[in-house]
C-alpha atoms as a PDB file:
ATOM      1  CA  UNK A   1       0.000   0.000   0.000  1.00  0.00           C
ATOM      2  CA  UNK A   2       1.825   3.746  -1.058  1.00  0.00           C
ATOM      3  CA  UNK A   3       1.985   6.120   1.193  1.00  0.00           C
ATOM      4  CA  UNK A   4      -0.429   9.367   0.521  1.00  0.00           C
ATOM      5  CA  UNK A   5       0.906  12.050  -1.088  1.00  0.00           C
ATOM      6  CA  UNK A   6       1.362  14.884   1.592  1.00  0.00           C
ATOM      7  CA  UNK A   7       3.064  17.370  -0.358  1.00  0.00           C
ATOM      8  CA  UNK A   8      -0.044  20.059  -0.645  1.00  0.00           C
ATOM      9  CA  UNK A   9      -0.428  19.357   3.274  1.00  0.00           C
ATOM     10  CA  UNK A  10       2.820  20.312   3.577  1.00  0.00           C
ATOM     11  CA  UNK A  11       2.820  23.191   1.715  1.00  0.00           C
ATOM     12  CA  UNK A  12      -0.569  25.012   3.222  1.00  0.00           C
ATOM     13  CA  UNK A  13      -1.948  26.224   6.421  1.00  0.00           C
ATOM     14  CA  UNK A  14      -0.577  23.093   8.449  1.00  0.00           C
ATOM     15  CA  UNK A  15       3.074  23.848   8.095  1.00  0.00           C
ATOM     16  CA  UNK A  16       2.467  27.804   8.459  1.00  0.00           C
ATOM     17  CA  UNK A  17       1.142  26.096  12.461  1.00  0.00           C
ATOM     18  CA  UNK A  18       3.631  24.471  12.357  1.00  0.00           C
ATOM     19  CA  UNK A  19       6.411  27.213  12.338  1.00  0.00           C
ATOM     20  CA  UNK A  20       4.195  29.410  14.370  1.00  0.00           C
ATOM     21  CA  UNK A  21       4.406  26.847  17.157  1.00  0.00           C
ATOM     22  CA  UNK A  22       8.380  25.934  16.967  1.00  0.00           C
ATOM     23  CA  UNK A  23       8.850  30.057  16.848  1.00  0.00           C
ATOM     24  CA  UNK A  24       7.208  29.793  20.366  1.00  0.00           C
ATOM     25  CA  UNK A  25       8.884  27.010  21.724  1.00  0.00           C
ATOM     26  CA  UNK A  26      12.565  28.427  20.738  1.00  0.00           C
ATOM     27  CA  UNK A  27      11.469  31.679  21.971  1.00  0.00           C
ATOM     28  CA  UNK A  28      10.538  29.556  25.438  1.00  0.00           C
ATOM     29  CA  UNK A  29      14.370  27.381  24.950  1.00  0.00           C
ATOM     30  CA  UNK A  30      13.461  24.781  23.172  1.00  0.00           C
ATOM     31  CA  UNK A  31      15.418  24.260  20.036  1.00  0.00           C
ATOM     32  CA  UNK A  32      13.419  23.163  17.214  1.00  0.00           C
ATOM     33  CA  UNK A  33      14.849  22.746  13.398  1.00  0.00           C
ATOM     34  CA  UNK A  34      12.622  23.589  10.351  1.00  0.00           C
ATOM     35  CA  UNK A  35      13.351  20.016   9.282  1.00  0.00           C
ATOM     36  CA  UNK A  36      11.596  18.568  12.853  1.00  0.00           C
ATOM     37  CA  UNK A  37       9.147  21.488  11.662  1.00  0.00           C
ATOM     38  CA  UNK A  38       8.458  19.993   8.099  1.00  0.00           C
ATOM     39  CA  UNK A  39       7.923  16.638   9.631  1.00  0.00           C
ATOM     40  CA  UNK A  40       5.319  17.183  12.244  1.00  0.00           C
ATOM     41  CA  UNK A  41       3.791  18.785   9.090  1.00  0.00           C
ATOM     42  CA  UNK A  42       3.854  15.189   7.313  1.00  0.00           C
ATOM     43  CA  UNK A  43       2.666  13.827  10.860  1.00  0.00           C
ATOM     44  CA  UNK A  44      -0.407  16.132  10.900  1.00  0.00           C
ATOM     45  CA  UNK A  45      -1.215  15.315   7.404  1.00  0.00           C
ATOM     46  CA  UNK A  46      -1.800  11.706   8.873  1.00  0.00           C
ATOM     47  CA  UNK A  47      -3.406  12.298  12.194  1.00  0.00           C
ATOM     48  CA  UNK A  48      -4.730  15.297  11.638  1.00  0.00           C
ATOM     49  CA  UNK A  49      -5.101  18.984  13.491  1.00  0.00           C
ATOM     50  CA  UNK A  50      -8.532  18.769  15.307  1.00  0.00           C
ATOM     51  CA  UNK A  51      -7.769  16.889  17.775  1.00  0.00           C
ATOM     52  CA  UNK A  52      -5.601  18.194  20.682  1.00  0.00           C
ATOM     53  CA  UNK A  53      -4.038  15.076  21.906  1.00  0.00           C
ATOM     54  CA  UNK A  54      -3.477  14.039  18.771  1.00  0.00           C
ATOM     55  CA  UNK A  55      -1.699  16.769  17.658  1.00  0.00           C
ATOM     56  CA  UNK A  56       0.323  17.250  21.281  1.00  0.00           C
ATOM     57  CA  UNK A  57       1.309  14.063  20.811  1.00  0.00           C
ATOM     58  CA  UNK A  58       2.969  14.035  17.501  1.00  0.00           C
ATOM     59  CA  UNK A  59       4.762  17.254  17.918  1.00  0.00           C
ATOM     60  CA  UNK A  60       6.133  16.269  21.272  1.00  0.00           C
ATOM     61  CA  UNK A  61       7.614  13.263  20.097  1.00  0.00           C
ATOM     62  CA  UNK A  62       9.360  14.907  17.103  1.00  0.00           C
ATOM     63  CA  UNK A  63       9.928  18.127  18.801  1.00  0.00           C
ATOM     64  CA  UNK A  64      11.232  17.199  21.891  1.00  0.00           C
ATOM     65  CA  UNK A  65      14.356  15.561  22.378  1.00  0.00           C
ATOM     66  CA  UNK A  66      15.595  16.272  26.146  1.00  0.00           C
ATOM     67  CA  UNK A  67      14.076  15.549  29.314  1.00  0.00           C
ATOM     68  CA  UNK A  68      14.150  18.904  30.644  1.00  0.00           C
ATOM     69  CA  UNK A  69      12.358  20.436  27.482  1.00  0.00           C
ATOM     70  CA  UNK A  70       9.033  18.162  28.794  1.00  0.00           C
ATOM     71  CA  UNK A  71       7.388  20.844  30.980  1.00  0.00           C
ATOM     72  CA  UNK A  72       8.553  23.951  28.699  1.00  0.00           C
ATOM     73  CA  UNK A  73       6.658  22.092  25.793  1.00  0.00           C
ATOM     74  CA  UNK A  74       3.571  21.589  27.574  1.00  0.00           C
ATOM     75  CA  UNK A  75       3.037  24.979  28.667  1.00  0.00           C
ATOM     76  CA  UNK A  76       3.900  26.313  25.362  1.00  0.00           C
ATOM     77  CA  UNK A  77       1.423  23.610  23.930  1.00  0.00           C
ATOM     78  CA  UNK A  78      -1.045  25.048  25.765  1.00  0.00           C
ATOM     79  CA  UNK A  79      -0.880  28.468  25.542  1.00  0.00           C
ATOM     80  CA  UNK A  80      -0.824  27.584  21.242  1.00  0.00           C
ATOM     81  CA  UNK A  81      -3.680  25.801  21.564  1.00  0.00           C
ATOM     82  CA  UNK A  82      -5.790  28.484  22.923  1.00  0.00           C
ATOM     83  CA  UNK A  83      -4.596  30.913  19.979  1.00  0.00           C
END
């Protein structure tokens, strides 16, 4: 079975959330590449953006890569998801 094609995901309003939210985390200390960035894209061309855990879920595990950046993540989460 082939893999969809995620490129026009990619390119629209998902990966402009995308940056938006890894501007906030390295702004809060968290360092986040556009390549993690362009990835969690892909991700939330899969799973989707409606649904919170969903999405909290993918980006921490391809955002975060240290311990310590667990609690800075969530509250940054947070305060995106309100937005």
């Amino acid at each position: 079975m082939a893999a969809p094609d995620t490129a026009g995901a990619v390119a629209g309003p998902v990966l402009g959330q995308c940056v938006r939210f890894g501007r906030m985390l390295r702004r809060a200390g968290v360092p986040v590449t556009p390549a993690q960035l362009v990835d969690l894209a892909h991700a939330l061309a899969f799973v989707g953006v409606s649904n919170k855990e969903d999405f909290r879920l993918s980006a921490q595990a391809i955002l975060v890569n240290r311990p310590e950046h667990l609690a800075i993540f969530a509250a940054v989460f947070e305060r995106f998801w309100r937005r």
